[in-house]
C-alpha atoms as a PDB file:
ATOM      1  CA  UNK A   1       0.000   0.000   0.000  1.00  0.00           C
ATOM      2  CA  UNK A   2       1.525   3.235  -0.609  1.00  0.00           C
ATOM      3  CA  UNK A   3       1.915   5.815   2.226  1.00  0.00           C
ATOM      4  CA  UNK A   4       3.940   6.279   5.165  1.00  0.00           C
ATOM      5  CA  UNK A   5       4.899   3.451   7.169  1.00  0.00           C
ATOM      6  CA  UNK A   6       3.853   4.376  10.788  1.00  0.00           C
ATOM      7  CA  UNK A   7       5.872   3.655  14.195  1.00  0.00           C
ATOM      8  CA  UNK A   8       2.820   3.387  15.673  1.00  0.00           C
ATOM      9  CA  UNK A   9       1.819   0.456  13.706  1.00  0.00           C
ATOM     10  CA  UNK A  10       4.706  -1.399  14.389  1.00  0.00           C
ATOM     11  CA  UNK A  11       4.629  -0.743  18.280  1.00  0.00           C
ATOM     12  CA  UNK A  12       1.051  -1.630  18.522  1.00  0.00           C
ATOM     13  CA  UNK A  13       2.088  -5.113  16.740  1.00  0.00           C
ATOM     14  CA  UNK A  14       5.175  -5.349  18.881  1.00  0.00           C
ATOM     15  CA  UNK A  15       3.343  -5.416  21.942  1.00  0.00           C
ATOM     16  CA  UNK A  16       0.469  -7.283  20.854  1.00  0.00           C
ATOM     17  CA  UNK A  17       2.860 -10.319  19.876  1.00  0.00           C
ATOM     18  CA  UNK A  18       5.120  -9.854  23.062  1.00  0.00           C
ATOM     19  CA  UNK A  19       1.580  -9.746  25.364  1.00  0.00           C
ATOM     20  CA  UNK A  20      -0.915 -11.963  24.302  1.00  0.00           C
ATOM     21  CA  UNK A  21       0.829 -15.143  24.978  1.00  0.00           C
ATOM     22  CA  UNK A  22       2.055 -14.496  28.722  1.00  0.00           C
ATOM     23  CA  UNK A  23      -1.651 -14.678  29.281  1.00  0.00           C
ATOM     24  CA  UNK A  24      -2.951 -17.211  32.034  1.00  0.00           C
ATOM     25  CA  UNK A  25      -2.977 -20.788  30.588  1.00  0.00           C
ATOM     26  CA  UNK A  26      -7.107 -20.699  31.776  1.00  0.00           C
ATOM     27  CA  UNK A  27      -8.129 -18.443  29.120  1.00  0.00           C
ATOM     28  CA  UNK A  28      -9.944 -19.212  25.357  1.00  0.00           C
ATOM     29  CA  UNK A  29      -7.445 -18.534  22.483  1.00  0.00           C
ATOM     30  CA  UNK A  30      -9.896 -17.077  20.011  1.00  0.00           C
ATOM     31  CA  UNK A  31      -9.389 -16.610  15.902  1.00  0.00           C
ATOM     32  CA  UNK A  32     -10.911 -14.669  13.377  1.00  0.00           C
ATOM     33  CA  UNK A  33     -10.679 -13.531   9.963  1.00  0.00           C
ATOM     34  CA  UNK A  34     -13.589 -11.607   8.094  1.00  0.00           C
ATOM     35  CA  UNK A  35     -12.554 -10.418   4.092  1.00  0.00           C
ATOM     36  CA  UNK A  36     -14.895  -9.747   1.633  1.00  0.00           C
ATOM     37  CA  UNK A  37     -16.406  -6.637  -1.202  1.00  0.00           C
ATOM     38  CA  UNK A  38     -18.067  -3.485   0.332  1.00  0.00           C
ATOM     39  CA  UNK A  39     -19.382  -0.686  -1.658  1.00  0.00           C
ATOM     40  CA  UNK A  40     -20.175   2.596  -0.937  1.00  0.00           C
ATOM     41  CA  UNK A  41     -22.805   4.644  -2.703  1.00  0.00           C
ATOM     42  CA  UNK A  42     -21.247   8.336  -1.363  1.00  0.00           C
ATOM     43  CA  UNK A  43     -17.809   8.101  -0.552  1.00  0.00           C
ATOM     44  CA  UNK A  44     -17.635  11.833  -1.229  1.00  0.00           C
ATOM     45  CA  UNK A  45     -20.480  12.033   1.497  1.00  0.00           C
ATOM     46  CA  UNK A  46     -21.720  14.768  -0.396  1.00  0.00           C
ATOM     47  CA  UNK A  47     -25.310  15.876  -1.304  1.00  0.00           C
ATOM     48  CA  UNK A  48     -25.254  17.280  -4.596  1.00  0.00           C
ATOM     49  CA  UNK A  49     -25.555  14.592  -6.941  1.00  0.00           C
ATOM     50  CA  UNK A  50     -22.899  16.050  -9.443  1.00  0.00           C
ATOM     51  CA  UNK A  51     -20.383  15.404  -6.003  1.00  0.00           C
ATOM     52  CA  UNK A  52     -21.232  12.032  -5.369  1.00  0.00           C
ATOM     53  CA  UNK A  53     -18.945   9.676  -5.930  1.00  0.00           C
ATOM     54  CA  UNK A  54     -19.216   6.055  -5.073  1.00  0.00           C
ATOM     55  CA  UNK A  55     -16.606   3.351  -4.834  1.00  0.00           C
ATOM     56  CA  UNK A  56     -16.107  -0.230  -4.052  1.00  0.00           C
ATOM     57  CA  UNK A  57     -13.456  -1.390  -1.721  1.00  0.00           C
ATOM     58  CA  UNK A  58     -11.845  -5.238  -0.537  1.00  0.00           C
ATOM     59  CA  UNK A  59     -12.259  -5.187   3.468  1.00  0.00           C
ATOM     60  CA  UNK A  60     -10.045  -7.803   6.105  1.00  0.00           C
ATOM     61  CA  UNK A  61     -10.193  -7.915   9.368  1.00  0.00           C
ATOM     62  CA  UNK A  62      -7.902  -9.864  11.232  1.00  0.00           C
ATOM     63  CA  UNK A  63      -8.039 -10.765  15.476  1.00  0.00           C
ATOM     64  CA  UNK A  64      -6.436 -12.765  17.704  1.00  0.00           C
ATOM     65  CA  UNK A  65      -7.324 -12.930  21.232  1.00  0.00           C
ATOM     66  CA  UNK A  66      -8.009 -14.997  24.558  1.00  0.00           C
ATOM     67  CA  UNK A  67     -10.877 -14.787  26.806  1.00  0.00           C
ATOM     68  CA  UNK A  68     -10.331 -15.421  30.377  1.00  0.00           C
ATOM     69  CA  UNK A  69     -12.873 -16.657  32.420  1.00  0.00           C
ATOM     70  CA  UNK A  70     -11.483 -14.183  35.868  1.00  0.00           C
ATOM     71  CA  UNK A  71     -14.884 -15.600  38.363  1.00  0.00           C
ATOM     72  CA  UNK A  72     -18.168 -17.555  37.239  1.00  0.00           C
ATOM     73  CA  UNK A  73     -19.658 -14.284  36.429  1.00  0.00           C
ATOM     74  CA  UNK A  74     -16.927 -11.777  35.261  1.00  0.00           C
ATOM     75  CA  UNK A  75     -14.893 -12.672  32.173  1.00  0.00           C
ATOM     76  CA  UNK A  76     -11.574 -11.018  30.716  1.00  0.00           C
ATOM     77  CA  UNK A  77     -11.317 -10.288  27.012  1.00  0.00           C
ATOM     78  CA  UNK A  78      -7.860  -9.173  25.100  1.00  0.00           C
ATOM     79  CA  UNK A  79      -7.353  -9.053  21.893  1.00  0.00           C
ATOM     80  CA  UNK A  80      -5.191  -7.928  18.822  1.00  0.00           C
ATOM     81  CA  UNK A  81      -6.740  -6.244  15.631  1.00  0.00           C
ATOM     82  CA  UNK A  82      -5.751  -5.893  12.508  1.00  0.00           C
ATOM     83  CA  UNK A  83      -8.227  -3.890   9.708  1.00  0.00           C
ATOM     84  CA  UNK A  84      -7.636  -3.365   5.596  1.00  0.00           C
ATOM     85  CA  UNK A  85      -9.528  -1.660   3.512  1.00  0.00           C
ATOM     86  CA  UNK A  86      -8.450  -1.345  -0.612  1.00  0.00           C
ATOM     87  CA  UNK A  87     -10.441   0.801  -2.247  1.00  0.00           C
ATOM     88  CA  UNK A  88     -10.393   0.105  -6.399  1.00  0.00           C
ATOM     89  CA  UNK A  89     -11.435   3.694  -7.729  1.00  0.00           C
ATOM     90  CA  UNK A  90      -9.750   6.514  -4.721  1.00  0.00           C
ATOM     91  CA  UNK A  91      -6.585   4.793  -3.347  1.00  0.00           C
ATOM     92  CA  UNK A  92      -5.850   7.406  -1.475  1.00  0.00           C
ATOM     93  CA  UNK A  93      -8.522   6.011   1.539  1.00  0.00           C
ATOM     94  CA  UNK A  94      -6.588   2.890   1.181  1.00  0.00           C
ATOM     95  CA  UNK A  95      -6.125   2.093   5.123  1.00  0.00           C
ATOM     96  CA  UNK A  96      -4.154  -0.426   7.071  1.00  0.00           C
ATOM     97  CA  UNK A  97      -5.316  -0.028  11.265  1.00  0.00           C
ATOM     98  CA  UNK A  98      -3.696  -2.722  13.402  1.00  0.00           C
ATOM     99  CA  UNK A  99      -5.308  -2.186  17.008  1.00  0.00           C
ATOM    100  CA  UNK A 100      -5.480  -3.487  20.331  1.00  0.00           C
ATOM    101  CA  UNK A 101      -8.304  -3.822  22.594  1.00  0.00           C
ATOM    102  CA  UNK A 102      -9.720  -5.337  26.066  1.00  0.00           C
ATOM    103  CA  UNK A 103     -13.316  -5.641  27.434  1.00  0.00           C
ATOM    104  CA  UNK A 104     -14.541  -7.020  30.835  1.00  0.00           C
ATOM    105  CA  UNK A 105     -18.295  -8.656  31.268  1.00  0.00           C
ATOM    106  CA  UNK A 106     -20.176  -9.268  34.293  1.00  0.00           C
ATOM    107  CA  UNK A 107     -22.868 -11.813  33.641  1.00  0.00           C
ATOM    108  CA  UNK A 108     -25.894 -11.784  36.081  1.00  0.00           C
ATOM    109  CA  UNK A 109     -27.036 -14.900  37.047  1.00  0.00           C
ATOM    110  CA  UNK A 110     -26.187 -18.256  35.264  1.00  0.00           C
ATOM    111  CA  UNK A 111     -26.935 -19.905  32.089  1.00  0.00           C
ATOM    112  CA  UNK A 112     -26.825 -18.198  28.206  1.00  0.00           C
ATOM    113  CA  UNK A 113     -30.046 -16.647  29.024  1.00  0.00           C
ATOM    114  CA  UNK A 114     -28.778 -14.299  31.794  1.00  0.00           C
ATOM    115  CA  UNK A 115     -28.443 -10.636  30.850  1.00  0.00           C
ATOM    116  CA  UNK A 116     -25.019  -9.267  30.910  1.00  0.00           C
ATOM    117  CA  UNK A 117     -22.907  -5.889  30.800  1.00  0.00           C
ATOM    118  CA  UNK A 118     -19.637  -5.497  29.239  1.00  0.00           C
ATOM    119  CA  UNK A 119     -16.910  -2.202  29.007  1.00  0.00           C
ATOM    120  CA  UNK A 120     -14.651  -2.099  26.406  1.00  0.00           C
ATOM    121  CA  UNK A 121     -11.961  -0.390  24.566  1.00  0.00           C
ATOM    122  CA  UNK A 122      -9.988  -0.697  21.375  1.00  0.00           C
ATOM    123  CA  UNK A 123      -7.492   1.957  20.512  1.00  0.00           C
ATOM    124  CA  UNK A 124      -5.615   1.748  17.090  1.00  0.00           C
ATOM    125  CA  UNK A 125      -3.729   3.638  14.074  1.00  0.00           C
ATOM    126  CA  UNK A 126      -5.035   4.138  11.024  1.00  0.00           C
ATOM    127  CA  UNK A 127      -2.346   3.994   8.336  1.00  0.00           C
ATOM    128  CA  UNK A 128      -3.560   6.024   5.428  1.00  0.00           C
ATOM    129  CA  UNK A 129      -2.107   5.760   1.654  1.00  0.00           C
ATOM    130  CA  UNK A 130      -2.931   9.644   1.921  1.00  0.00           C
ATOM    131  CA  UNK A 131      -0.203  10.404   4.888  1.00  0.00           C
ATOM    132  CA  UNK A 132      -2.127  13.679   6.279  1.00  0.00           C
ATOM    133  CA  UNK A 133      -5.264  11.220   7.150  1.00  0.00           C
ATOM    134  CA  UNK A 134      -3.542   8.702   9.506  1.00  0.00           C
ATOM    135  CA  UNK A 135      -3.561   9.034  12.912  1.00  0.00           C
ATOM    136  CA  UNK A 136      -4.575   7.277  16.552  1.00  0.00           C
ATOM    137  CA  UNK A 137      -8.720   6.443  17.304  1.00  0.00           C
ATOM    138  CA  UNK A 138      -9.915   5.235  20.881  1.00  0.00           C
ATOM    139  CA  UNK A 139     -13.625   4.019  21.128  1.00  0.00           C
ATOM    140  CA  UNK A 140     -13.993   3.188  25.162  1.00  0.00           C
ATOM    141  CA  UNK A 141     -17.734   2.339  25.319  1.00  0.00           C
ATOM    142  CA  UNK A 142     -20.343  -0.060  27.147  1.00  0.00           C
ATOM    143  CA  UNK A 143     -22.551  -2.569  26.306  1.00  0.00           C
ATOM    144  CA  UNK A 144     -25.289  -5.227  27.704  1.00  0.00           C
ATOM    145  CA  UNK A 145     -27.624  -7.707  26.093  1.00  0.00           C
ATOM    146  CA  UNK A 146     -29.909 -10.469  26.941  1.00  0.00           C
ATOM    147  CA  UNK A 147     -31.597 -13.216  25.065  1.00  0.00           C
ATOM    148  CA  UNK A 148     -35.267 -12.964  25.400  1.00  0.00           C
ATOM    149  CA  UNK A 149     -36.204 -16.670  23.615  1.00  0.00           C
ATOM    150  CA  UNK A 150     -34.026 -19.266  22.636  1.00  0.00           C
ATOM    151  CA  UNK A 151     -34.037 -17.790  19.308  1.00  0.00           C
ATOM    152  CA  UNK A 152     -33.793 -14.088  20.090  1.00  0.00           C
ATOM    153  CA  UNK A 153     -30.981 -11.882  21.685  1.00  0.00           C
ATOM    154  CA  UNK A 154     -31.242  -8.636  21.924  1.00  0.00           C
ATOM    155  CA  UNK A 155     -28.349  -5.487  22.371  1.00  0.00           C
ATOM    156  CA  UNK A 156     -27.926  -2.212  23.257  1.00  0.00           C
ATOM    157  CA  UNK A 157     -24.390  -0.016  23.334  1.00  0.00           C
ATOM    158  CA  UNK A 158     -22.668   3.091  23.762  1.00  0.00           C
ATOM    159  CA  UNK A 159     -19.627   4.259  21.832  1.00  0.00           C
ATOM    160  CA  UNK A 160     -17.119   7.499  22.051  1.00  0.00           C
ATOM    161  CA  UNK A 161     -14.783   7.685  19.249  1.00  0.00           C
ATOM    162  CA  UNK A 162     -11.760   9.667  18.857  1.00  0.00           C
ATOM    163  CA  UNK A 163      -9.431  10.132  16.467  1.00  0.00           C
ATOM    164  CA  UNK A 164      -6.511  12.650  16.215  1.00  0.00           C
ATOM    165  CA  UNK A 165      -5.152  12.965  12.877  1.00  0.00           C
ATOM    166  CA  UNK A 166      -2.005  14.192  11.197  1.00  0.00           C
ATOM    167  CA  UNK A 167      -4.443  16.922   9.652  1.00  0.00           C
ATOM    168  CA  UNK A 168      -6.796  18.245  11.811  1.00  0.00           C
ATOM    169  CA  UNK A 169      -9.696  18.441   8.939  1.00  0.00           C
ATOM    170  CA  UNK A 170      -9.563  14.281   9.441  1.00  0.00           C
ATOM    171  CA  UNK A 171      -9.809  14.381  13.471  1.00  0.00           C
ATOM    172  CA  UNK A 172     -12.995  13.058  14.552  1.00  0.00           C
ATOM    173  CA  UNK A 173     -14.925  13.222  17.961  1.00  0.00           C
ATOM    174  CA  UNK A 174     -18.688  11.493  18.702  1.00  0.00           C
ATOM    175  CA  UNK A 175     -20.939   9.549  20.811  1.00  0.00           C
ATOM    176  CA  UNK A 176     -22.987   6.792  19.358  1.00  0.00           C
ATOM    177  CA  UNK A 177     -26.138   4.941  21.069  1.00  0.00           C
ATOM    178  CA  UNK A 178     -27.054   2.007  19.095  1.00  0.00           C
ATOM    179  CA  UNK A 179     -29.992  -1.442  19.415  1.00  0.00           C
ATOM    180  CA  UNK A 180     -30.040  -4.713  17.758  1.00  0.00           C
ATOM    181  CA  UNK A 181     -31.766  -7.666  17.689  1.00  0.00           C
ATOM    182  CA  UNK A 182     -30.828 -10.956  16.500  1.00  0.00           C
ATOM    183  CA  UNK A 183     -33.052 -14.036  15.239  1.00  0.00           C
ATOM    184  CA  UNK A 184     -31.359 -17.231  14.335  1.00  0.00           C
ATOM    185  CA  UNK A 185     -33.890 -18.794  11.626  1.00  0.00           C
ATOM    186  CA  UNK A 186     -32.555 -21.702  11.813  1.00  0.00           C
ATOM    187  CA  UNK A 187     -29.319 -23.732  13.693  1.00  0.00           C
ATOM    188  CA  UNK A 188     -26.751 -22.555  10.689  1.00  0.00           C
ATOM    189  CA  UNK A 189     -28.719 -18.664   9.936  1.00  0.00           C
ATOM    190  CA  UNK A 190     -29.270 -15.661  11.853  1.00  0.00           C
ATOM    191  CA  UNK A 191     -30.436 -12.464  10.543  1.00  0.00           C
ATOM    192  CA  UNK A 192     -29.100  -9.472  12.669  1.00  0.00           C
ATOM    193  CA  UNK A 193     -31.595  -5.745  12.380  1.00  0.00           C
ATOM    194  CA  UNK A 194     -29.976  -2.737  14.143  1.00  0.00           C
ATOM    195  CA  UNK A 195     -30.310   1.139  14.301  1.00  0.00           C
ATOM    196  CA  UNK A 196     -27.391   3.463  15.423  1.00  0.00           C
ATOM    197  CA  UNK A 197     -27.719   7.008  16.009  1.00  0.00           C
ATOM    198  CA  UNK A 198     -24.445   9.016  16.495  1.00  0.00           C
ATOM    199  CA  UNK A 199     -23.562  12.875  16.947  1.00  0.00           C
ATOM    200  CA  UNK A 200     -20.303  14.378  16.422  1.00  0.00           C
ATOM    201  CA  UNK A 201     -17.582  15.154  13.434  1.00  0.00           C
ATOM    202  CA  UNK A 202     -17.925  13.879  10.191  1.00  0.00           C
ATOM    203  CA  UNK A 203     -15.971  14.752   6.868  1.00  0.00           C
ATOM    204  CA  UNK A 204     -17.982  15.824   3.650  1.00  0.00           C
ATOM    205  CA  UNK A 205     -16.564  16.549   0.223  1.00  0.00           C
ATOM    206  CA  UNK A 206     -17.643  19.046  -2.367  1.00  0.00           C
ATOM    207  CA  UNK A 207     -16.816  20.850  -5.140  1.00  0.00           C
ATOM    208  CA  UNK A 208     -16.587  24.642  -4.656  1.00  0.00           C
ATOM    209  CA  UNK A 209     -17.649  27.293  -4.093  1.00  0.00           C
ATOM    210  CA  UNK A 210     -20.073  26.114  -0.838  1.00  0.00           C
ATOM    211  CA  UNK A 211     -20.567  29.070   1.368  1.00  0.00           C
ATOM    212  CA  UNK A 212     -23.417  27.007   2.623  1.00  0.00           C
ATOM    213  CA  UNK A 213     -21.203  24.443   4.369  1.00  0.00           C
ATOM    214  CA  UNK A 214     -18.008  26.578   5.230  1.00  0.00           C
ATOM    215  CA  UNK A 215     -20.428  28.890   8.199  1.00  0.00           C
ATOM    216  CA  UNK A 216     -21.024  25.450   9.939  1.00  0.00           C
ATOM    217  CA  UNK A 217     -17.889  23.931   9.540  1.00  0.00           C
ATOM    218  CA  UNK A 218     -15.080  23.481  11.965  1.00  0.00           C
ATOM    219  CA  UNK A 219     -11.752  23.278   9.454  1.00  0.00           C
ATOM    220  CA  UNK A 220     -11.950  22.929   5.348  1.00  0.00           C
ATOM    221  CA  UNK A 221      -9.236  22.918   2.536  1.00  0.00           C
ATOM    222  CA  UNK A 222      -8.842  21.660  -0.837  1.00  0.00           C
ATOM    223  CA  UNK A 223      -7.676  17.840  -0.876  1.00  0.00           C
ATOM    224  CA  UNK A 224      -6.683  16.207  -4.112  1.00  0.00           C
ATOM    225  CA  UNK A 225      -8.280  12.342  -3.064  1.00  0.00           C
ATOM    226  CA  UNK A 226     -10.572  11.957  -5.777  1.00  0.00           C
ATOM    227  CA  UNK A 227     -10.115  13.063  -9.545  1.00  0.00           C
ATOM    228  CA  UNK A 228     -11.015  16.638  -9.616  1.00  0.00           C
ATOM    229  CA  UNK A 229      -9.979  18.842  -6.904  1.00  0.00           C
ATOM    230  CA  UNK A 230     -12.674  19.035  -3.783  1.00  0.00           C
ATOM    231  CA  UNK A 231     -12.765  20.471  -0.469  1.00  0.00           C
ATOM    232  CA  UNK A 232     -13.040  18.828   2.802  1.00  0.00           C
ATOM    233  CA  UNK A 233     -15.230  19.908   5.636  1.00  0.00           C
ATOM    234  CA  UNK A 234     -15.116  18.436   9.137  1.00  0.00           C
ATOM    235  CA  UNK A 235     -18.147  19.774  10.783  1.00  0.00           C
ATOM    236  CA  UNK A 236     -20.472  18.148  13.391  1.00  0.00           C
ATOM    237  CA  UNK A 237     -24.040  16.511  12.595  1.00  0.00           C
ATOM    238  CA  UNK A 238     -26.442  13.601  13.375  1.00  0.00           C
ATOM    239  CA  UNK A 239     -26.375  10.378  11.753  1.00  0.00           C
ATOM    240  CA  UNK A 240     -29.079   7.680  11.652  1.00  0.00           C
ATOM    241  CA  UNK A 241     -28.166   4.588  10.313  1.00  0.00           C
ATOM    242  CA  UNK A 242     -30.202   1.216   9.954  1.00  0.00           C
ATOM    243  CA  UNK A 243     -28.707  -2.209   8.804  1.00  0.00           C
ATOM    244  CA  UNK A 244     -29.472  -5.597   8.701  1.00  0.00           C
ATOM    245  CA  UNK A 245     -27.410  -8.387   8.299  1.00  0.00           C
ATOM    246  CA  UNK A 246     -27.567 -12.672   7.180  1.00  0.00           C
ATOM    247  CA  UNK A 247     -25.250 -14.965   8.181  1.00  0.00           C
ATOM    248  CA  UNK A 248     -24.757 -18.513   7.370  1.00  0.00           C
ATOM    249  CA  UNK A 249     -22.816 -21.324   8.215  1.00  0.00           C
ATOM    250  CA  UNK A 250     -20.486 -23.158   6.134  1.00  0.00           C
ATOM    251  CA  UNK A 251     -19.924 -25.630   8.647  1.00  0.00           C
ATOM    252  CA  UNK A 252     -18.075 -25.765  11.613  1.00  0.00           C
ATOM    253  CA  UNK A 253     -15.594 -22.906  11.729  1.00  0.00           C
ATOM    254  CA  UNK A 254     -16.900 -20.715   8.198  1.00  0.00           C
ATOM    255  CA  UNK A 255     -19.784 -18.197   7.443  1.00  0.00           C
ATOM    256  CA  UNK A 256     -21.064 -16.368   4.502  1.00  0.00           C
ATOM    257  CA  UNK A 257     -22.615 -13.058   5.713  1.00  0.00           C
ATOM    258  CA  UNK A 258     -24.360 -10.246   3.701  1.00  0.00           C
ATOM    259  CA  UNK A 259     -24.787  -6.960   5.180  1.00  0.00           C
ATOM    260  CA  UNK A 260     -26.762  -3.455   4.045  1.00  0.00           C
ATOM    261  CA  UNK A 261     -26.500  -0.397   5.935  1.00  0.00           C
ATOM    262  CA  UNK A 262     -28.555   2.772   5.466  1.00  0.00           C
ATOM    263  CA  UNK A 263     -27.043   6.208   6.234  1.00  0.00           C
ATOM    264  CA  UNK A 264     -28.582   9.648   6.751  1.00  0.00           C
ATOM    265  CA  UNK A 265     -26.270  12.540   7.863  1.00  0.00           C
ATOM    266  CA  UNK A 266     -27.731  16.223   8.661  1.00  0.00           C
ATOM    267  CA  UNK A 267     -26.895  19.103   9.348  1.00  0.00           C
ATOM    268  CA  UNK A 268     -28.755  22.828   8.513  1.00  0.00           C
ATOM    269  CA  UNK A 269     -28.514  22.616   4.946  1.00  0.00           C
ATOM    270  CA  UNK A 270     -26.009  19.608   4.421  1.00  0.00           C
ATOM    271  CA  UNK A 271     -27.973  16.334   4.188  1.00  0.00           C
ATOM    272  CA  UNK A 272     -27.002  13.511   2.608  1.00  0.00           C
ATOM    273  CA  UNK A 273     -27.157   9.517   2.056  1.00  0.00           C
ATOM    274  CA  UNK A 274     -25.107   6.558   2.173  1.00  0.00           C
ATOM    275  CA  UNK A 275     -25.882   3.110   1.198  1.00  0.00           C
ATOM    276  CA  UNK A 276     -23.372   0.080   1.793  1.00  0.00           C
ATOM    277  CA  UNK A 277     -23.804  -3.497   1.042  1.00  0.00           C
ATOM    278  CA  UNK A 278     -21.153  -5.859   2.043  1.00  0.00           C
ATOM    279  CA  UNK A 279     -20.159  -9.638   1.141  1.00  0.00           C
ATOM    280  CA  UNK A 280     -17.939 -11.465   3.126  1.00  0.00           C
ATOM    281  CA  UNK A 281     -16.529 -14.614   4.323  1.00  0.00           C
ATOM    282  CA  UNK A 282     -16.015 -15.033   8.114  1.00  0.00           C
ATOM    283  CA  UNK A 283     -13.805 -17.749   9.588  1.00  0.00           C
ATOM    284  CA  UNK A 284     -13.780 -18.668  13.337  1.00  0.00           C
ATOM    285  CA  UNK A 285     -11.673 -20.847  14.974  1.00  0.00           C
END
């Protein structure tokens, strides 16, 4: 991938490696690997349709971790990340973000039926192929579910993100509240429907001149990502998103899952609409 090479990647994977084995011999050693096509209706997240821009991109996502069981009702979780995405039209969002990450869950009462709480963090660096994007995210947040039938779980969560970027146009700062409900249709599917709601910075693109969206924005300049020149805008606004997701089983230790998320972003006279649809392959082992 072209870009910088970050020291920050390198010591996240350092201590990832050096860590994760030194922990207590009790503990789940947990796989996964998730790749597969997403596309992206509005990767310009813009609102006039002669800004839009769509794009298609190859996702991977990559964790190893270990799950340690610390009483009968509190469990450890640790875990290294890494994330890819290579987009085929605008390289320049081509992304590498290995992570690391931890969460702690308090189960009350016995039995998969019992409701149950969980904190967690992940921090990471995002690796840009367009340098003045990359920089460090944290997303602390807190979560809890129960399963209502033997069929049907349901989840609630709360997210901050933060991310501090070489160029402050690209730092981000929200909150995110989000539900979902899964139904497994049968023993190998499960069909996942969720809504997310988040406030806080997001980055639109536009051709200029848009005096509309430079009196609510926080930082803009010209950036040369896609192929005519556009400005950025970080500004803050409210997103509503609603998704819903199939998974199968492909045996034992595979899954074929197909997602489709709905965006709406807002704010005064900027509103506009994302679609993504992803296919991808998830192995667990």
């Amino acid at each position: 991938m072209a870009g910088s090479v970050s020291a920050g990647k390198f010591l996240l994977l350092l201590v990832a490696v050096t860590l994760l084995p030194t922990l207590p011999a009790r503990g789940n050693w947990v796989f996964d690997l998730r790749s597969g096509g997403l596309y992206d209706s509005n990767v310009s997240r813009s609102n006039r349709s002669e800004d839009v821009l769509d794009d298609a991109a190859w996702r991977t996502v990559i964790t190893a971790g270990q799950g340690i069981q610390l009483t009968d009702d509190v469990r450890l979780g640790v875990f290294a990340e890494v994330e890819s995405h290579v987009w085929a039209t605008y390289d320049g969002l081509n992304n590498l973000r290995p992570g690391l990450g931890a969460n702690l869950r308090y189960r009350f009462g016995l039995g998969k039926n019992a409701p149950w709480i969980r904190a967690e963090t992940k921090a990471s660096y995002a690796d840009f192929a367009e340098a003045r994007r990359s920089g460090w995210e944290v997303r602390p947040g807190i979560r809890g579910g129960l399963r209502l039938t033997e069929r049907f779980a349901l989840e609630a969560a709360y997210e901050y993100e933060h991310f501090a970027a070489r160029d402050v146009r690209f730092d981000q700062e929200a909150h995110a509240a989000s539900l979902r409900g899964t139904l497994a249709i049968t023993s190998s599917m499960q069909i996942a429907v969720g809504y997310k709601f988040r406030h806080g910075d997001v980055n639109s693109y536009a051709v200029p001149p848009r005096p509309d969206i430079v009196k609510i924005s926080k930082d803009f300049g010209p950036i040369d990502t896609f192929d005519t020149p556009y400005i950025a805008y970080r500004l803050a606004a409210s997103t509503h998103s609603s998704s819903v997701a199939i998974s199968q089983a492909l045996g034992n230790f595979a899954a074929l899952q197909l997602s489709y998320e709905w965006q709406h972003t807002a704010r005064e006279s900027l509103r506009y609409t994302n679609h993504l649809a992803e296919l991808a392959v998830a192995l667990s082992f």
